[in-house]
PDB file of N, CA and C in Angstrom:
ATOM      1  N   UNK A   1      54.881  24.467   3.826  1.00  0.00           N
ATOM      2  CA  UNK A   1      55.892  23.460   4.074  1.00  0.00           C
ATOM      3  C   UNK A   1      56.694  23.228   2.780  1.00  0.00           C
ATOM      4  N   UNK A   2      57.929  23.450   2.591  1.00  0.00           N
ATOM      5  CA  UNK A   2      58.541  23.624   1.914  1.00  0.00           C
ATOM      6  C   UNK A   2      58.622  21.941   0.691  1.00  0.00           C
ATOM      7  N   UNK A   3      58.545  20.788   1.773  1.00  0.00           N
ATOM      8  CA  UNK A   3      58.729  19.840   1.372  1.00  0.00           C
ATOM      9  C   UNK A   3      57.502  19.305   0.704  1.00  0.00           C
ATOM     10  N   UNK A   4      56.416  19.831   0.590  1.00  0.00           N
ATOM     11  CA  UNK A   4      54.772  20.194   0.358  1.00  0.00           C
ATOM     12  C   UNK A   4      55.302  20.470  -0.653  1.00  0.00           C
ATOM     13  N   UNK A   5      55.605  21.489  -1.365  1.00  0.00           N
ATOM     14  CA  UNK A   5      55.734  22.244  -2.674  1.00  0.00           C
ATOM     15  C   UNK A   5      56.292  21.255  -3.107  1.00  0.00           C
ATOM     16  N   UNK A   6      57.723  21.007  -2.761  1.00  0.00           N
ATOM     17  CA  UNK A   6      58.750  20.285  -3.408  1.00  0.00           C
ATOM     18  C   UNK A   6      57.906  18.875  -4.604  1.00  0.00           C
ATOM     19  N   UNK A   7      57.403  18.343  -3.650  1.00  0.00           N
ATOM     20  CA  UNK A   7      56.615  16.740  -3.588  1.00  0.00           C
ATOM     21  C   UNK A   7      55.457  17.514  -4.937  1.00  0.00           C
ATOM     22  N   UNK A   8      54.844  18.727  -4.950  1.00  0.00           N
ATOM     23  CA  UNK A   8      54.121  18.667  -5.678  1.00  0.00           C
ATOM     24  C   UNK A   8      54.185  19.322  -6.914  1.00  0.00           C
ATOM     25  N   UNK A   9      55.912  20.056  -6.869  1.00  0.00           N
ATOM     26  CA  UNK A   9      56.174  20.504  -8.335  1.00  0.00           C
ATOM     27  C   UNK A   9      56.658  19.329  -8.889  1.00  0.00           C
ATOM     28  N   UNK A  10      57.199  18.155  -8.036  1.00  0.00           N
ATOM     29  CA  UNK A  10      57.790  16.698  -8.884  1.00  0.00           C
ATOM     30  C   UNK A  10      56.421  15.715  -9.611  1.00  0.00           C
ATOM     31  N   UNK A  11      54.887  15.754  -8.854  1.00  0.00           N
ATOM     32  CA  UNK A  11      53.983  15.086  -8.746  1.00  0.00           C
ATOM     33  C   UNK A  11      54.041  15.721 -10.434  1.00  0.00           C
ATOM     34  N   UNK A  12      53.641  17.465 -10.636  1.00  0.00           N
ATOM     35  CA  UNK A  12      53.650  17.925 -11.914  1.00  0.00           C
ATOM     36  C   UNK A  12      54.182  17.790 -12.689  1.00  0.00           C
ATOM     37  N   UNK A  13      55.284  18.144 -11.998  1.00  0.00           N
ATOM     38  CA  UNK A  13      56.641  17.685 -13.621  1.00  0.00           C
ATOM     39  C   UNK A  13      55.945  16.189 -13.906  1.00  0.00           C
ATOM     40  N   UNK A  14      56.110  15.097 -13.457  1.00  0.00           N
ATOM     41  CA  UNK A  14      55.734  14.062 -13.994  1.00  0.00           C
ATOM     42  C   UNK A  14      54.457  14.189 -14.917  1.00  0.00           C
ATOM     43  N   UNK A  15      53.509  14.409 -14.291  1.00  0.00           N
ATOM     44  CA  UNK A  15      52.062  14.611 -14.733  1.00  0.00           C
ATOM     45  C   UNK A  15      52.534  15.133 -16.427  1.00  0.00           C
ATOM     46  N   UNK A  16      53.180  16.523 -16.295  1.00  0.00           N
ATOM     47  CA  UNK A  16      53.434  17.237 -17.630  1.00  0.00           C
ATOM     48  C   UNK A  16      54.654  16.028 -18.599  1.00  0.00           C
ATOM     49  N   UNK A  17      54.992  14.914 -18.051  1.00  0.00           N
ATOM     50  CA  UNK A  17      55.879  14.965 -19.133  1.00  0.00           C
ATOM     51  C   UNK A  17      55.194  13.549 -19.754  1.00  0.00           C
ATOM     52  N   UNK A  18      54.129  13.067 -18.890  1.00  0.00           N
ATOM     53  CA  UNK A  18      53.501  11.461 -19.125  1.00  0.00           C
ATOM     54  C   UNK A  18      52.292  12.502 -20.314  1.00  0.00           C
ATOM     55  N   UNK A  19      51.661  12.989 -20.014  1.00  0.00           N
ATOM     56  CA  UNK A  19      50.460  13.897 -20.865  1.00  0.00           C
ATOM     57  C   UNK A  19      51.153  14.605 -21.711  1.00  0.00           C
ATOM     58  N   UNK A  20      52.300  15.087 -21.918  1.00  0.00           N
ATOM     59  CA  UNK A  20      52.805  15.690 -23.146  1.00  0.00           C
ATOM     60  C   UNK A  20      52.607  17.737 -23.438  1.00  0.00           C
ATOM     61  N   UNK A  21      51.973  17.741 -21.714  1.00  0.00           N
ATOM     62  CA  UNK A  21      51.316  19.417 -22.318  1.00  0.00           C
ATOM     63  C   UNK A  21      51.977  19.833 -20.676  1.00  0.00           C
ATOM     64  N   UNK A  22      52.064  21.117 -20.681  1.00  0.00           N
ATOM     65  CA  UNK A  22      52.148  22.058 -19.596  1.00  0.00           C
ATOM     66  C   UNK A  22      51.121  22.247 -18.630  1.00  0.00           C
ATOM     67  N   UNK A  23      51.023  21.835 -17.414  1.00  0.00           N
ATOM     68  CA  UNK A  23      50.106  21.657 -16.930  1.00  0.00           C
ATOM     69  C   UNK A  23      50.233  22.807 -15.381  1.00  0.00           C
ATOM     70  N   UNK A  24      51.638  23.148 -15.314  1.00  0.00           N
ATOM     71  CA  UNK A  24      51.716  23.776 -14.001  1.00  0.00           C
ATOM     72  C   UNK A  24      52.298  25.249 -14.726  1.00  0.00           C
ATOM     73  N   UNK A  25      51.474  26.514 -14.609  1.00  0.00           N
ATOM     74  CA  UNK A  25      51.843  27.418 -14.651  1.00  0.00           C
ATOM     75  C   UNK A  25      52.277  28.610 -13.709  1.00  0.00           C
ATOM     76  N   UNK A  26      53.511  28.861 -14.090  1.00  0.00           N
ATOM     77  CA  UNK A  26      53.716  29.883 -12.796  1.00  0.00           C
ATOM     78  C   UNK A  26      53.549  31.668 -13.394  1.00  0.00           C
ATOM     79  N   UNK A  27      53.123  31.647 -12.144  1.00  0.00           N
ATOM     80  CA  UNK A  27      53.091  33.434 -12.315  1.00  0.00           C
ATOM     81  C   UNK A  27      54.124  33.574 -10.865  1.00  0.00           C
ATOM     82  N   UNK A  28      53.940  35.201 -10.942  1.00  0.00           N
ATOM     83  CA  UNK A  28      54.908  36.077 -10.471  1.00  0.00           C
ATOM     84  C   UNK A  28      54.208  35.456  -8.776  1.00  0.00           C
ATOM     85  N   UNK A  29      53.688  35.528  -8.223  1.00  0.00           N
ATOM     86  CA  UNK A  29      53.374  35.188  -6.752  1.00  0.00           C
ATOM     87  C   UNK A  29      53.749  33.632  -6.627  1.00  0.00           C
ATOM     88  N   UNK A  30      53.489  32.599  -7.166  1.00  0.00           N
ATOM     89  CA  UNK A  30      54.060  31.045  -7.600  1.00  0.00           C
ATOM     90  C   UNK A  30      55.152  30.918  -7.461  1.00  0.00           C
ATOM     91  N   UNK A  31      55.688  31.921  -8.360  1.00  0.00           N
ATOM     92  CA  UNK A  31      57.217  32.205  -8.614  1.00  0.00           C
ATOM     93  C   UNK A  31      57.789  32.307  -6.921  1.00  0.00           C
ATOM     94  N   UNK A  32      57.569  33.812  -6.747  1.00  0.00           N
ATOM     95  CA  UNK A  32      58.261  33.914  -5.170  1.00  0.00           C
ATOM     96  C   UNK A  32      58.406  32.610  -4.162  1.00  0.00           C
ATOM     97  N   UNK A  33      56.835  32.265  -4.473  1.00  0.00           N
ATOM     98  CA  UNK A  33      56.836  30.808  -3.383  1.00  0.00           C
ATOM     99  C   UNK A  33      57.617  29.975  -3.474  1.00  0.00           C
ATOM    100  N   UNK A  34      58.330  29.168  -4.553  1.00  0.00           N
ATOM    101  CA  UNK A  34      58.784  28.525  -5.360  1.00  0.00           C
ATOM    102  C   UNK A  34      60.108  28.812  -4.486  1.00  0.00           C
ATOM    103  N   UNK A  35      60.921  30.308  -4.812  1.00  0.00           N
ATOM    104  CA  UNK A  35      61.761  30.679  -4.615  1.00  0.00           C
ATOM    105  C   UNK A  35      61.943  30.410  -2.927  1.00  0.00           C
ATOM    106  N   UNK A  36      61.035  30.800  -1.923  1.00  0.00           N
ATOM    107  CA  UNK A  36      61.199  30.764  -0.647  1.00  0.00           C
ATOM    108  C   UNK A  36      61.484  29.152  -0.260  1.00  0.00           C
ATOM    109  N   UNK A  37      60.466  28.769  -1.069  1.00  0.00           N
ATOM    110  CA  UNK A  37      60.889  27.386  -0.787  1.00  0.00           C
ATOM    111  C   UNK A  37      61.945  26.430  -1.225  1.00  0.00           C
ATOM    112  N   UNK A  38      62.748  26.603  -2.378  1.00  0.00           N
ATOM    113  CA  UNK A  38      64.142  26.683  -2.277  1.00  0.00           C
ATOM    114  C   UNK A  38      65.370  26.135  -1.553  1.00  0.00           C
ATOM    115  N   UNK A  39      65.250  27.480  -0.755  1.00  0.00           N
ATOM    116  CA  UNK A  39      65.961  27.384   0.655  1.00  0.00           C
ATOM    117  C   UNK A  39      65.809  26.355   1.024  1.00  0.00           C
ATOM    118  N   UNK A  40      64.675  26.089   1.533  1.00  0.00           N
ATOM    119  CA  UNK A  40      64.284  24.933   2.647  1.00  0.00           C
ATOM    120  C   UNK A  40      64.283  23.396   2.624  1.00  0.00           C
ATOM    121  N   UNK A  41      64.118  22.946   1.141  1.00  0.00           N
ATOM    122  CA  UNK A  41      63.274  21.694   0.697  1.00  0.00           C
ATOM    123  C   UNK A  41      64.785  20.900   0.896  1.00  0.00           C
ATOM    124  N   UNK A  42      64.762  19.402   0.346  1.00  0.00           N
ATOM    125  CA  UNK A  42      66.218  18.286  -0.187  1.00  0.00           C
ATOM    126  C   UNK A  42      66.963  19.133  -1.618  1.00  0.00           C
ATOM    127  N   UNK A  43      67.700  18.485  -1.291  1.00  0.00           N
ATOM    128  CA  UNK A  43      68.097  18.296  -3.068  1.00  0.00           C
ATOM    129  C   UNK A  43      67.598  17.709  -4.290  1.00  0.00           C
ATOM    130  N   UNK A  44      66.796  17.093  -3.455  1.00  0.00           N
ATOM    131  CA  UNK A  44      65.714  16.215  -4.877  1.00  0.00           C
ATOM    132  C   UNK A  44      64.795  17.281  -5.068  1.00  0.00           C
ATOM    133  N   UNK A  45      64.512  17.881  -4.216  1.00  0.00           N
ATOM    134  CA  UNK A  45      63.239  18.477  -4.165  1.00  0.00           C
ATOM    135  C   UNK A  45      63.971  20.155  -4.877  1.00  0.00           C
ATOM    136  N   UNK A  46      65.074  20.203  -4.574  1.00  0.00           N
ATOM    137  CA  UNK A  46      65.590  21.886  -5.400  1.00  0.00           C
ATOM    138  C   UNK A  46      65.766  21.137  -6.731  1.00  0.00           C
ATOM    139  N   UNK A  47      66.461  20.176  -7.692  1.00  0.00           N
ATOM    140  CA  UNK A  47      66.207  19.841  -8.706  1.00  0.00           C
ATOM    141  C   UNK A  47      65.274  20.033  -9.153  1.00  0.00           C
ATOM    142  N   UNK A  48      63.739  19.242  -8.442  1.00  0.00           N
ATOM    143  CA  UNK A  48      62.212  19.572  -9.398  1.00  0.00           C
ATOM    144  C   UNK A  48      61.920  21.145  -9.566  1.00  0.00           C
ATOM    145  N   UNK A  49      62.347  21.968  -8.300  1.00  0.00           N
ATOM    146  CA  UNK A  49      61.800  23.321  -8.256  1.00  0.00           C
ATOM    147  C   UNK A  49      63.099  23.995  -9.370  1.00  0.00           C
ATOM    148  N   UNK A  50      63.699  23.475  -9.452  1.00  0.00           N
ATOM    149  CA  UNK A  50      64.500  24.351 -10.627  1.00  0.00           C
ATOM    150  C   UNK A  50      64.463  24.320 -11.802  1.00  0.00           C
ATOM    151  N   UNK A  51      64.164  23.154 -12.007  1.00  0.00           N
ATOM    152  CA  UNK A  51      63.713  22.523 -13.600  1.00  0.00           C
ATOM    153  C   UNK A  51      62.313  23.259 -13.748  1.00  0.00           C
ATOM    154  N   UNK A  52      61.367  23.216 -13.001  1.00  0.00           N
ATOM    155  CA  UNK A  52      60.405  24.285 -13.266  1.00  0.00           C
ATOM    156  C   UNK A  52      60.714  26.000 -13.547  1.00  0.00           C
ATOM    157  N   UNK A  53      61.649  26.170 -12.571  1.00  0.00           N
ATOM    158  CA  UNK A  53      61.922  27.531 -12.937  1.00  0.00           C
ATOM    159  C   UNK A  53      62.401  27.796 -14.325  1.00  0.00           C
ATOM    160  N   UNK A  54      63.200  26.774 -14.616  1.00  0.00           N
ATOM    161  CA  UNK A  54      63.934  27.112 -16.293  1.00  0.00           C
ATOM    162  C   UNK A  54      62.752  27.047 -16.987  1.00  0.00           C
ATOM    163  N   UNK A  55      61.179  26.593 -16.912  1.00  0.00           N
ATOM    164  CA  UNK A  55      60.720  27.083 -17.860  1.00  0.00           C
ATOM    165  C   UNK A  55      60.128  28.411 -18.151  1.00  0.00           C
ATOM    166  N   UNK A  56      60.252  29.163 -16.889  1.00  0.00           N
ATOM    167  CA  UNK A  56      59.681  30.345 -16.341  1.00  0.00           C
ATOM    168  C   UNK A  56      60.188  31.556 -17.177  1.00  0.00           C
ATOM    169  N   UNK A  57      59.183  32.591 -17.891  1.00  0.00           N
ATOM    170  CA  UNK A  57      59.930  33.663 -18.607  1.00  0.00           C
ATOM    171  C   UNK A  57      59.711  34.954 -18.059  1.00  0.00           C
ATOM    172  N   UNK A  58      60.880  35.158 -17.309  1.00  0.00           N
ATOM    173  CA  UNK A  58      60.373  36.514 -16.337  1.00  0.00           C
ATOM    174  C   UNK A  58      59.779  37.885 -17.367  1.00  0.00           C
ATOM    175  N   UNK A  59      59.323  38.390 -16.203  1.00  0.00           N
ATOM    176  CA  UNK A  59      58.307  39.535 -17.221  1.00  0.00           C
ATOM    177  C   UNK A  59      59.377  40.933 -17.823  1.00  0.00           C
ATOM    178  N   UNK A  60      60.595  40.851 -16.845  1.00  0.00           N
ATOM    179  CA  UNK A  60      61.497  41.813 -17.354  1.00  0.00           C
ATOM    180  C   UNK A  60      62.824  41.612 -16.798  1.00  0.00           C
ATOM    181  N   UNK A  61      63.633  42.449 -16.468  1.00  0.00           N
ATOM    182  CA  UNK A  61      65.378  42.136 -16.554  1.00  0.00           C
ATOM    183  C   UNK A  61      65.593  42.210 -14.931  1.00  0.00           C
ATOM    184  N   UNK A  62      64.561  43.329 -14.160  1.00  0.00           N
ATOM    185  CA  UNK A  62      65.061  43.390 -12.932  1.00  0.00           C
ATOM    186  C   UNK A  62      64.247  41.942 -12.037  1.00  0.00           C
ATOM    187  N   UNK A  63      63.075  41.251 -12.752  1.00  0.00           N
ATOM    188  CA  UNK A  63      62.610  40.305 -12.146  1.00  0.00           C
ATOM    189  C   UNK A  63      63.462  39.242 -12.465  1.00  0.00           C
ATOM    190  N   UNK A  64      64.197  39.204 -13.609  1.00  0.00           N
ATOM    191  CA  UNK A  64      65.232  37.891 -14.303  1.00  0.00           C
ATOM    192  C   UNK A  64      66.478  38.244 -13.120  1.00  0.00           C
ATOM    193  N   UNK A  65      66.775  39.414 -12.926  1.00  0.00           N
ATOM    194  CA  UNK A  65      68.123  39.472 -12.067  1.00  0.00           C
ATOM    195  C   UNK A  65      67.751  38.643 -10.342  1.00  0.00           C
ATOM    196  N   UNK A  66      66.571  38.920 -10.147  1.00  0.00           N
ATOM    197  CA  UNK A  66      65.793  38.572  -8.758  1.00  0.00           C
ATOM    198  C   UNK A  66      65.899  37.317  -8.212  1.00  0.00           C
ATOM    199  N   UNK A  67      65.643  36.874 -10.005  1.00  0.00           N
ATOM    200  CA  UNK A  67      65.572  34.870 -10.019  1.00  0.00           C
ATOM    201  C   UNK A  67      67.265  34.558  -9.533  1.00  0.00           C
ATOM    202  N   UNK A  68      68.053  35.081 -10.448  1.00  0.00           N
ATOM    203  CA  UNK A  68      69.437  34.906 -10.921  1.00  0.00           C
ATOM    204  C   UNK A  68      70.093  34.408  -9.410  1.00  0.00           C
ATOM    205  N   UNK A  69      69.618  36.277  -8.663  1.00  0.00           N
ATOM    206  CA  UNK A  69      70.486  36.153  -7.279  1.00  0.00           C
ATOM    207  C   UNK A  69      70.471  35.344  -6.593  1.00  0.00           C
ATOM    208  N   UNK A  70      69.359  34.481  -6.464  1.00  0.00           N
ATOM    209  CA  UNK A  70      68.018  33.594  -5.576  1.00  0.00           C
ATOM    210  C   UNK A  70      68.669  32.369  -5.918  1.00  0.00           C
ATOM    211  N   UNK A  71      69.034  32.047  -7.026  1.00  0.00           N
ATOM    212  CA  UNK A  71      69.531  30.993  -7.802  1.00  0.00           C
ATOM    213  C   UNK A  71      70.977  30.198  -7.058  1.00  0.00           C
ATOM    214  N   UNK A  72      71.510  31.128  -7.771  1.00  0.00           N
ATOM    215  CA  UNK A  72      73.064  31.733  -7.786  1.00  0.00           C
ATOM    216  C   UNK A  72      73.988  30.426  -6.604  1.00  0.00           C
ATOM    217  N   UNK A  73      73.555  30.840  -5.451  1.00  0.00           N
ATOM    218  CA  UNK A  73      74.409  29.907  -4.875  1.00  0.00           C
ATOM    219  C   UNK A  73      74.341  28.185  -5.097  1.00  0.00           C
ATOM    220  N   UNK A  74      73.468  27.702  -5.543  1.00  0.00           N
ATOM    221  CA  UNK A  74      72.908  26.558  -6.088  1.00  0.00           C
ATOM    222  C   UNK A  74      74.008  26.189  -6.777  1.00  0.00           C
ATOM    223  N   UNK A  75      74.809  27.284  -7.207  1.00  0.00           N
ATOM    224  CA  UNK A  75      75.714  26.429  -8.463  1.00  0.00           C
ATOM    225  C   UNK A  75      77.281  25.871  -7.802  1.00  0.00           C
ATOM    226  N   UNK A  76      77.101  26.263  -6.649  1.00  0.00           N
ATOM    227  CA  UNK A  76      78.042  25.792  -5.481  1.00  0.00           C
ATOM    228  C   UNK A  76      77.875  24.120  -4.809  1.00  0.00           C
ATOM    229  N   UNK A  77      76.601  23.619  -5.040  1.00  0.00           N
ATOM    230  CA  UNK A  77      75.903  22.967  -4.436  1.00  0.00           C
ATOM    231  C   UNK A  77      76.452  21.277  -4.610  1.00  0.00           C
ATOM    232  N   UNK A  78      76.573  20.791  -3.459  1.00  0.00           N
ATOM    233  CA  UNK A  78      77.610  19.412  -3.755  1.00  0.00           C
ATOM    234  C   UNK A  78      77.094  18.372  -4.714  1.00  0.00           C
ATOM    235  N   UNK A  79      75.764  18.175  -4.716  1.00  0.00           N
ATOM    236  CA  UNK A  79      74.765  17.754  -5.359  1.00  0.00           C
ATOM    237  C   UNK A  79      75.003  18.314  -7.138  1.00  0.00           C
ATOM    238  N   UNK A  80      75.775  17.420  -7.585  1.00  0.00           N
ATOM    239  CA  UNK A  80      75.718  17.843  -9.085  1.00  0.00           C
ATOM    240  C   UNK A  80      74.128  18.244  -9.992  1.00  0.00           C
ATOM    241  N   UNK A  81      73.528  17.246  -9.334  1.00  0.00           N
ATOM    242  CA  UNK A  81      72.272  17.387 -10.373  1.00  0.00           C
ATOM    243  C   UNK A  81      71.336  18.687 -10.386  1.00  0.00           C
ATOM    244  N   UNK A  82      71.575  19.177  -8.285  1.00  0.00           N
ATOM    245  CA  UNK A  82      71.415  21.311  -8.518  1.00  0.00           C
ATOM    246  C   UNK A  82      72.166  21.399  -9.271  1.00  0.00           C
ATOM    247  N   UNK A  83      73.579  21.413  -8.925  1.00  0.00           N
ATOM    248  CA  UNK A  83      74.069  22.689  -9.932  1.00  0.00           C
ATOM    249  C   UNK A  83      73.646  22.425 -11.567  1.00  0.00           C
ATOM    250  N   UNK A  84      73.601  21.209 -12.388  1.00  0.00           N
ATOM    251  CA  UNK A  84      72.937  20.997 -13.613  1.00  0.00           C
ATOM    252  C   UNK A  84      71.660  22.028 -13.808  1.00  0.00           C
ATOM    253  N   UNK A  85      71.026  21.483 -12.455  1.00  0.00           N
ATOM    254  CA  UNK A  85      68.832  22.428 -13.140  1.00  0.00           C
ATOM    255  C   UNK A  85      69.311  23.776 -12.840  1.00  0.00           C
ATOM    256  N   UNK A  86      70.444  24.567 -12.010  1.00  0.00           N
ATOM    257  CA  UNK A  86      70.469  25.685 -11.683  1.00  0.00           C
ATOM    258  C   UNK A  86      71.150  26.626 -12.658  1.00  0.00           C
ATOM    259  N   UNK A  87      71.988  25.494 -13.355  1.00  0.00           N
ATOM    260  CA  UNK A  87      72.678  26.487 -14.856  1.00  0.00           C
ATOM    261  C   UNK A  87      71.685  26.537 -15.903  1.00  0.00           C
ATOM    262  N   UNK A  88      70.235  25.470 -15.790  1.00  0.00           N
ATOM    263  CA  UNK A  88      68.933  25.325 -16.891  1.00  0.00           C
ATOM    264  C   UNK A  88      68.824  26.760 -16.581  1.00  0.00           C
ATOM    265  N   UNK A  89      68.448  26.889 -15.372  1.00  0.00           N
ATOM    266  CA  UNK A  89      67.833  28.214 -14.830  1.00  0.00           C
ATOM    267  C   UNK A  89      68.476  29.438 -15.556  1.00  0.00           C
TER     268      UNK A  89
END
């Protein structure tokens, strides 16, 4: 459920910024999920998932282009505060 993720990359982000340390790590399968879910979630909820992604360091250029494409239309998005986390990205 897309809105599942959403709710619990925001629960983290918080968690990580009250404790001071990194607490949600993504890998490459995280990642995809992240991405599928995207699509689906609010706009509050693509803000948290994007601000996570900007901390994300892809493993090479064709996985960075993957993110990019996935991204990309976000920066269209009426919602100023996507297009803000989507240019982090």
């Amino acid at each position: 459920n897309p809105s599942v993720v959403a709710n619990g990359v925001a629960a983290l982000s918080e968690i990580a910024e009250t404790s001071g340390r990194d607490v949600m790590k993504i890998s490459a399968s995280v990642l995809q999920k992240l991405l599928a879910a995207l699509n689906e979630c609010t706009e509050w909820g693509q803000v948290f998932i994007l601000d996570s992604l900007a901390k994300y360091v892809p493993g090479d250029a064709r996985e960075a282009e993957g993110i990019i494409e996935r991204v990309t239309p976000r920066l269209q998005h009426a919602n100023s505060a996507v297009v803000m986390s989507a240019v982090k990205v």
